[in-house]
N, C-alpha and C. Protein backbone atom coordinates (compact mmCIF):
# COMPACT_ATOMS: atom_id res chain seq x y z
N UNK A 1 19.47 -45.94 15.47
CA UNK A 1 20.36 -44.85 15.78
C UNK A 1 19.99 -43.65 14.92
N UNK A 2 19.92 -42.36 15.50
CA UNK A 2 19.36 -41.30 14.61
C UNK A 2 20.30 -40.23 14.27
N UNK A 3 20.35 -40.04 13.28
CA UNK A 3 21.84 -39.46 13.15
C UNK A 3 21.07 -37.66 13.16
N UNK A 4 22.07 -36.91 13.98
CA UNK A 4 21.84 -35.93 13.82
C UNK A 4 22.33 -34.84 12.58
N UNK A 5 21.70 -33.57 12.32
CA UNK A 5 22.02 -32.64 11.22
C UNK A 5 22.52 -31.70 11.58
N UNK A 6 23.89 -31.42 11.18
CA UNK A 6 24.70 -30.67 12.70
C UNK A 6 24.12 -29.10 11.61
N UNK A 7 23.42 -28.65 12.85
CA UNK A 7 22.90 -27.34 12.20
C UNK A 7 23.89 -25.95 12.31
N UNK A 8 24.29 -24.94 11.90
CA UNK A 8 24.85 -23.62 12.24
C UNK A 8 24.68 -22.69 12.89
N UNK A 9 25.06 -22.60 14.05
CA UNK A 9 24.47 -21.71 14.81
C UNK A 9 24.78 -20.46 14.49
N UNK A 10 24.07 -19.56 14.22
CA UNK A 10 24.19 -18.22 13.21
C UNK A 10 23.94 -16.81 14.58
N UNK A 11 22.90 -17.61 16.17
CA UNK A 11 23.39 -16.18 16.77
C UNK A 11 24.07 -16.59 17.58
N UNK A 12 25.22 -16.26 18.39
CA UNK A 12 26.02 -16.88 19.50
C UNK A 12 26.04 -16.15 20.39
N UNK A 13 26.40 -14.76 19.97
CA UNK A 13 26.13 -14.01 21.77
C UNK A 13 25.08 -12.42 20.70
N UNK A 14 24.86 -11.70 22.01
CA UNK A 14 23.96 -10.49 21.50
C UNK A 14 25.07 -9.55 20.79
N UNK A 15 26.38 -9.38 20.90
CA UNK A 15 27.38 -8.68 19.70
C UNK A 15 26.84 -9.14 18.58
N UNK A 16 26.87 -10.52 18.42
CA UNK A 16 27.08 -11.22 16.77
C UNK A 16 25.52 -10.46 16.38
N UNK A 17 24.22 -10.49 16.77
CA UNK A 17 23.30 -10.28 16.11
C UNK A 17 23.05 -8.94 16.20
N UNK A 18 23.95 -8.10 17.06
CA UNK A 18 23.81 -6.65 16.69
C UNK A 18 24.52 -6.12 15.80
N UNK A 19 25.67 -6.56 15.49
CA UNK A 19 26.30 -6.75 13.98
C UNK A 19 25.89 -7.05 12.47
N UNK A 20 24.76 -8.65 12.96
CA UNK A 20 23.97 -8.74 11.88
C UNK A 20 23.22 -7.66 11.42
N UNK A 21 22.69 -7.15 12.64
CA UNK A 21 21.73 -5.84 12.05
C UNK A 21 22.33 -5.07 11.60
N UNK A 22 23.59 -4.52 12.39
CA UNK A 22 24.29 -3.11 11.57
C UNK A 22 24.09 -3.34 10.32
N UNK A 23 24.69 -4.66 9.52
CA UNK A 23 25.05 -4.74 8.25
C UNK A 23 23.60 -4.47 7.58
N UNK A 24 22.70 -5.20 8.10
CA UNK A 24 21.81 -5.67 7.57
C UNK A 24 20.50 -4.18 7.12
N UNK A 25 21.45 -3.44 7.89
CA UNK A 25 21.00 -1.59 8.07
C UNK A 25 21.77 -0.86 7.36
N UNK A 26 22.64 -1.19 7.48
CA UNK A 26 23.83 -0.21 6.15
C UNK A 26 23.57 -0.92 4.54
N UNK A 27 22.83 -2.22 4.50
CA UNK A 27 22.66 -2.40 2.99
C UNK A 27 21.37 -1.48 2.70
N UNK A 28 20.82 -1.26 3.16
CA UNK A 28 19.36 -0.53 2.89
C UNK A 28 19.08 0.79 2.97
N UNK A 29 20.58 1.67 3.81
CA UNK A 29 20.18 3.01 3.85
C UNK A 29 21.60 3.47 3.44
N UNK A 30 21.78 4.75 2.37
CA UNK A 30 23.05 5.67 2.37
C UNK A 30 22.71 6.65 2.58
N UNK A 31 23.78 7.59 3.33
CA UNK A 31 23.61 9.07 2.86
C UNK A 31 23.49 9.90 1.98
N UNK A 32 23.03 10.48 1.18
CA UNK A 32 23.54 11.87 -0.07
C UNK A 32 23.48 12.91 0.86
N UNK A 33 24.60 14.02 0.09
CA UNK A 33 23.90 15.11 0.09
C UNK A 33 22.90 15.81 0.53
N UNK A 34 21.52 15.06 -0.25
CA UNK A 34 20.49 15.99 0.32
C UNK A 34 20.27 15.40 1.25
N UNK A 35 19.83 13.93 1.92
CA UNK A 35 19.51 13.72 2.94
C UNK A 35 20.83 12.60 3.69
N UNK A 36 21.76 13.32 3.98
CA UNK A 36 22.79 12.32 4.84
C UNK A 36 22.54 11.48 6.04
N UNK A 37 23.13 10.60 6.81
CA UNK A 37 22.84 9.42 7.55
C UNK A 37 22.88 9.86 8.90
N UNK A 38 22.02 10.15 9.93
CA UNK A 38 22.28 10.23 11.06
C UNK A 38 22.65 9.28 11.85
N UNK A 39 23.83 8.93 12.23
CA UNK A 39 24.68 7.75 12.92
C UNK A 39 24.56 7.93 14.26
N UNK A 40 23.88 6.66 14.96
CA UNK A 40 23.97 6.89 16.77
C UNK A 40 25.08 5.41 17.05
N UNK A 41 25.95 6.03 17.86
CA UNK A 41 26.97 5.02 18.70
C UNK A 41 26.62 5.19 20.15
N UNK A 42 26.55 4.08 20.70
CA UNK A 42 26.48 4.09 22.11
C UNK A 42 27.17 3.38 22.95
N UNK A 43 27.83 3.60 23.97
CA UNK A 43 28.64 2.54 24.88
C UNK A 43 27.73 2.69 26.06
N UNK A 44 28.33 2.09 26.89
CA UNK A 44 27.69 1.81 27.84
C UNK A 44 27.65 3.09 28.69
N UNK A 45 28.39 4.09 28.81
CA UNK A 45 28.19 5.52 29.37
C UNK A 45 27.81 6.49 28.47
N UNK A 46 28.53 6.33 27.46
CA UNK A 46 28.39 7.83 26.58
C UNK A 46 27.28 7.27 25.34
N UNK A 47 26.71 8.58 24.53
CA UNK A 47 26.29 8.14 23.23
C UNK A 47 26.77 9.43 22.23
N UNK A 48 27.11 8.87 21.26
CA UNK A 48 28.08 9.53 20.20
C UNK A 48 26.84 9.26 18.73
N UNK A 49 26.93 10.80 18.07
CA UNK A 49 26.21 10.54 17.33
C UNK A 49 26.56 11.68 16.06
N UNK A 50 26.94 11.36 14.38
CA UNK A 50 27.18 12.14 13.77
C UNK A 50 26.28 11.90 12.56
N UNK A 51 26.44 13.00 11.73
CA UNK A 51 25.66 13.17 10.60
C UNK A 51 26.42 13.26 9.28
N UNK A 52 26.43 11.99 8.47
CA UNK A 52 27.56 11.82 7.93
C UNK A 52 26.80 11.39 6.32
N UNK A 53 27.74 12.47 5.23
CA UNK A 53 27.23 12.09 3.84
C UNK A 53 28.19 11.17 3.11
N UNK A 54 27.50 10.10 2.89
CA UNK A 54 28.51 8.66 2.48
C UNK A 54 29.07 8.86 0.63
N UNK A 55 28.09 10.20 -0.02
CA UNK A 55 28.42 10.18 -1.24
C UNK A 55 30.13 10.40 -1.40
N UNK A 56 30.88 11.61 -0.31
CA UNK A 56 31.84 12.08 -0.06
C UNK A 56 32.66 11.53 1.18
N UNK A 57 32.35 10.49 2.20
CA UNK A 57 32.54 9.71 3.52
C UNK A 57 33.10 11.03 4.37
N UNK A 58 31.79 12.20 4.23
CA UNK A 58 32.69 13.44 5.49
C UNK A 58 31.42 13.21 6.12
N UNK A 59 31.90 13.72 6.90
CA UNK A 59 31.20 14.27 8.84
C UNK A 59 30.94 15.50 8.45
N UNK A 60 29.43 15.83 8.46
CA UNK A 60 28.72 17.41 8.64
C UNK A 60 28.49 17.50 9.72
N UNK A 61 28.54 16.75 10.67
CA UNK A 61 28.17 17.31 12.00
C UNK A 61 28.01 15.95 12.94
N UNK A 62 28.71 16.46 14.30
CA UNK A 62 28.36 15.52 14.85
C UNK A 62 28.39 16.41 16.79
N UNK A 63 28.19 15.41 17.73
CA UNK A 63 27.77 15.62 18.87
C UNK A 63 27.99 14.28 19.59
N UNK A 64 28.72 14.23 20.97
CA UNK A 64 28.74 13.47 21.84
C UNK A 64 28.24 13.51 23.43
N UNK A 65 28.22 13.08 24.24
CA UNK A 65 27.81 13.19 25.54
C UNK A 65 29.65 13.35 26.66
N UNK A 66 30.21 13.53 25.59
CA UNK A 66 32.06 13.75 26.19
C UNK A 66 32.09 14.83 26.29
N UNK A 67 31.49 15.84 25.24
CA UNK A 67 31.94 17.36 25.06
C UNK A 67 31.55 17.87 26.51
N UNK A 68 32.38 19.26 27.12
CA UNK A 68 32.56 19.39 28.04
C UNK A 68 31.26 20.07 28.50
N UNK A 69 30.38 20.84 27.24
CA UNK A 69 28.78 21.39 28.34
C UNK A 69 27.74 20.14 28.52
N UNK A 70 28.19 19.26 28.05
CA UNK A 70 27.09 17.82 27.80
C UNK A 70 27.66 17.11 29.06
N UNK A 71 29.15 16.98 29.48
CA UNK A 71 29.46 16.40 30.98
C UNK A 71 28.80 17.22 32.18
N UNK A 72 28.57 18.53 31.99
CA UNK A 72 28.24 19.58 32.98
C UNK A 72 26.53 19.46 32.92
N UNK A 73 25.86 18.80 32.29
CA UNK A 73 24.68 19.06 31.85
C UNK A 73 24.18 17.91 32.97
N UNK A 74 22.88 18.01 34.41
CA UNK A 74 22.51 17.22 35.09
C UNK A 74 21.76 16.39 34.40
N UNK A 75 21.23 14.90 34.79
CA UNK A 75 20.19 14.39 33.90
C UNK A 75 20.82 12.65 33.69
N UNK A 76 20.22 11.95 33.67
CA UNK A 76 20.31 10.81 33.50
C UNK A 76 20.69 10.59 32.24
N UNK A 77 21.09 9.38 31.71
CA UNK A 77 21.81 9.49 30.47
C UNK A 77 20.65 9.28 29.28
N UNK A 78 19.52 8.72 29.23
CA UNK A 78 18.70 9.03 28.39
C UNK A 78 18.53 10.95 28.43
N UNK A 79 18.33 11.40 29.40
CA UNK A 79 18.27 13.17 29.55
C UNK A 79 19.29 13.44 28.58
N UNK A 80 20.73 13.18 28.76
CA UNK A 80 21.82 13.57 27.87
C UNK A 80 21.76 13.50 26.78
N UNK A 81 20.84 11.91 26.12
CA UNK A 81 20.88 11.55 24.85
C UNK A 81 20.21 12.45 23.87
N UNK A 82 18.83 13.08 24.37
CA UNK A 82 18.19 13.74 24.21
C UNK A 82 18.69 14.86 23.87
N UNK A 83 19.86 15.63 24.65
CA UNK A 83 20.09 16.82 24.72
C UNK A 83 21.37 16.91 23.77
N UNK A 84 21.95 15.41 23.49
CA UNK A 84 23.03 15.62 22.39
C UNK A 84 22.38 15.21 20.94
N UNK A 85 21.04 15.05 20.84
CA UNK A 85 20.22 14.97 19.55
C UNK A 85 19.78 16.40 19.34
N UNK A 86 19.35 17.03 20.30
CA UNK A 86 18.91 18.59 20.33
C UNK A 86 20.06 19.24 19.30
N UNK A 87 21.85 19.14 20.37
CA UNK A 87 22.56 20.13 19.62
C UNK A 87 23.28 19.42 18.36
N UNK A 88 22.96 18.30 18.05
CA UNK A 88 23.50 17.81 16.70
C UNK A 88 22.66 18.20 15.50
N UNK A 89 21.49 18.16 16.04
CA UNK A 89 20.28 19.19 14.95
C UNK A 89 20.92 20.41 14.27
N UNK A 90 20.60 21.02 15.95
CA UNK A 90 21.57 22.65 15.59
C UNK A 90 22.79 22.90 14.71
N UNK A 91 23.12 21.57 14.94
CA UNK A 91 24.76 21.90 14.29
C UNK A 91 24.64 21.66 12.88
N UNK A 92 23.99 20.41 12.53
CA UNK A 92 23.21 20.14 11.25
C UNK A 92 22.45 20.94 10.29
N UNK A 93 21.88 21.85 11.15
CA UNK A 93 21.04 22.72 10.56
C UNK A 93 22.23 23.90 9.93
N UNK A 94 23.08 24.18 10.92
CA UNK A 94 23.72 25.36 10.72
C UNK A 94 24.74 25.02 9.16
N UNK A 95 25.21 23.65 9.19
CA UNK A 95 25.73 23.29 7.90
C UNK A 95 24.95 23.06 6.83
N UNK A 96 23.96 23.46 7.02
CA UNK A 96 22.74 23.50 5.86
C UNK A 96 21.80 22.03 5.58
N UNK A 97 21.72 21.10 6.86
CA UNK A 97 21.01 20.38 6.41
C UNK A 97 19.70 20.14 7.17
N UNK A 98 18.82 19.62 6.24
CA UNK A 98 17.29 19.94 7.09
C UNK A 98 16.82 18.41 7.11
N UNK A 99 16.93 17.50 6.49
CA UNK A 99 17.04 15.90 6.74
C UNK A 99 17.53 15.05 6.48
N UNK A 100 17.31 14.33 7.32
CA UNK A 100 18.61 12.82 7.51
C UNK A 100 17.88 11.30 7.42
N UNK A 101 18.81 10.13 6.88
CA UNK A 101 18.24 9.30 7.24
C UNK A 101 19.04 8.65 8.77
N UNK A 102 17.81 8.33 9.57
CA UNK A 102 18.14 7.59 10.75
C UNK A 102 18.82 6.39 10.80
N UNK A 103 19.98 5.87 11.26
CA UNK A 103 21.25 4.80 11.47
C UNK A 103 21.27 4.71 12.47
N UNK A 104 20.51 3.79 13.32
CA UNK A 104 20.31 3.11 14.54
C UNK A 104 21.35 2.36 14.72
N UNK A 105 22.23 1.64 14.07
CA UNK A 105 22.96 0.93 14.17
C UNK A 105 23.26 -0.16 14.94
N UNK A 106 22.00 -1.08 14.68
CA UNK A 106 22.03 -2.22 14.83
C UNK A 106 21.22 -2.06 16.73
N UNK A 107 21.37 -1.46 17.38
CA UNK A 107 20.49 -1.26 18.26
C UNK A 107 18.92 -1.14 17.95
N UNK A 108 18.37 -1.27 19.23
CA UNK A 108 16.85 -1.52 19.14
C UNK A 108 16.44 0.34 19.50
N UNK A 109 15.18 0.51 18.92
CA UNK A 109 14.48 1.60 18.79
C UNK A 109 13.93 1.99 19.92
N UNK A 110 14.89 2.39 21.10
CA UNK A 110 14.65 2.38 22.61
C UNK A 110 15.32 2.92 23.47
N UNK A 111 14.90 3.46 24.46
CA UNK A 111 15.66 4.45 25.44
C UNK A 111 16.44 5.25 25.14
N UNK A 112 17.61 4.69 25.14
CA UNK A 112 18.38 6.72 24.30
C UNK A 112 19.07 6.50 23.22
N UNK A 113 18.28 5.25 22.18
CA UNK A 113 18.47 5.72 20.72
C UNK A 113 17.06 6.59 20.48
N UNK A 114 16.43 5.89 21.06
CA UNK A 114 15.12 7.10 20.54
C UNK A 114 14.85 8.38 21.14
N UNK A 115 15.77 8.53 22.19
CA UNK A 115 15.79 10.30 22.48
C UNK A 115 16.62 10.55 22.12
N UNK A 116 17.88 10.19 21.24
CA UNK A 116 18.78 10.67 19.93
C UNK A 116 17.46 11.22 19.25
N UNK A 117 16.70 10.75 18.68
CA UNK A 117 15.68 10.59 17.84
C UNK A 117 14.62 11.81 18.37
N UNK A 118 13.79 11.53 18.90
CA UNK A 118 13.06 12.64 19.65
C UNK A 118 14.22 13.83 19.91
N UNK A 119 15.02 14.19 20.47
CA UNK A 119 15.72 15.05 20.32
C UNK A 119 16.19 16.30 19.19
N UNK A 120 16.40 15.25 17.76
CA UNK A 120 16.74 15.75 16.94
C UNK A 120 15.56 16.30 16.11
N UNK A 121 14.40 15.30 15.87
CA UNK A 121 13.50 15.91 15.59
C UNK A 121 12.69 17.38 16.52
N UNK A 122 12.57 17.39 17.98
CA UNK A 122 12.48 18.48 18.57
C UNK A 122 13.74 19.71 17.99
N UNK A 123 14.71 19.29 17.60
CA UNK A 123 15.68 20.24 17.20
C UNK A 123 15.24 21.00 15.58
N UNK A 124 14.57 20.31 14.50
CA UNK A 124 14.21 20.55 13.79
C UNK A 124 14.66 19.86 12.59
N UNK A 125 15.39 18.29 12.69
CA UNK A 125 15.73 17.86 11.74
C UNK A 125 14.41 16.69 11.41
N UNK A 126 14.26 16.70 9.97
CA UNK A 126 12.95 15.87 9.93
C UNK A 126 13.89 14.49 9.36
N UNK A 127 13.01 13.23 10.28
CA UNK A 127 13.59 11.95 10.12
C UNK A 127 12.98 11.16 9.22
């Protein structure tokens, strides 16, 4: 008779291991000052994305795909993602900041986290 080793199952659905990553992404990167955290949220329609210095936990800037010229704006939602990395730059820039570190947040480096990404860098923030 072979006795089994009841092992732990550590991923259970794709939430739990996109969680693991968040964490596993927030131990390794903070914001300052000089270079604060560029944060991308995404649901399944919209993507929400701010620029946030963790020394002080404020919001310098942020940008969603809700705001009302980004609903009016044609384009598939990677197009949007793109175009709400463009004006979160702008907005970034205008509060005086010129780079960020990137907060993927636990998502993979793909489709419209990375035209968050391409976006912002086309906008002029260096990543």
């Amino acid at each position: 008779m072979a006795i089994s080793i009841n092992k732990k199952r550590t991923n259970k659905s794709k939430a739990a291991g996109r969680s693991r990553r968040q964490l596993r992404i927030r131990k390794r990167i903070s914001g300052t000052a000089a270079r604060p955290r560029l944060v991308v949220n995404r649901s399944a329609r919209h993507v929400f994305v701010q620029v946030v210095d963790d020394t002080i936990g404020q919001t310098v800037a942020s940008a969603s795909t809700l705001e009302a010229d980004l609903r009016a704006f044609d384009g598939d939602k990677t197009a949007k993602a793109k175009r709400v990395g463009e004006l979160v730059a702008e907005r970034a820039k205008a509060a005086g900041v010129e780079a960020v570190v990137f907060d993927r947040g636990g998502n993979k480096y793909h489709g419209r986290i990375a035209a968050v990404a391409d976006g912002a860098r086309e906008g002029g923030l260096s990543l």
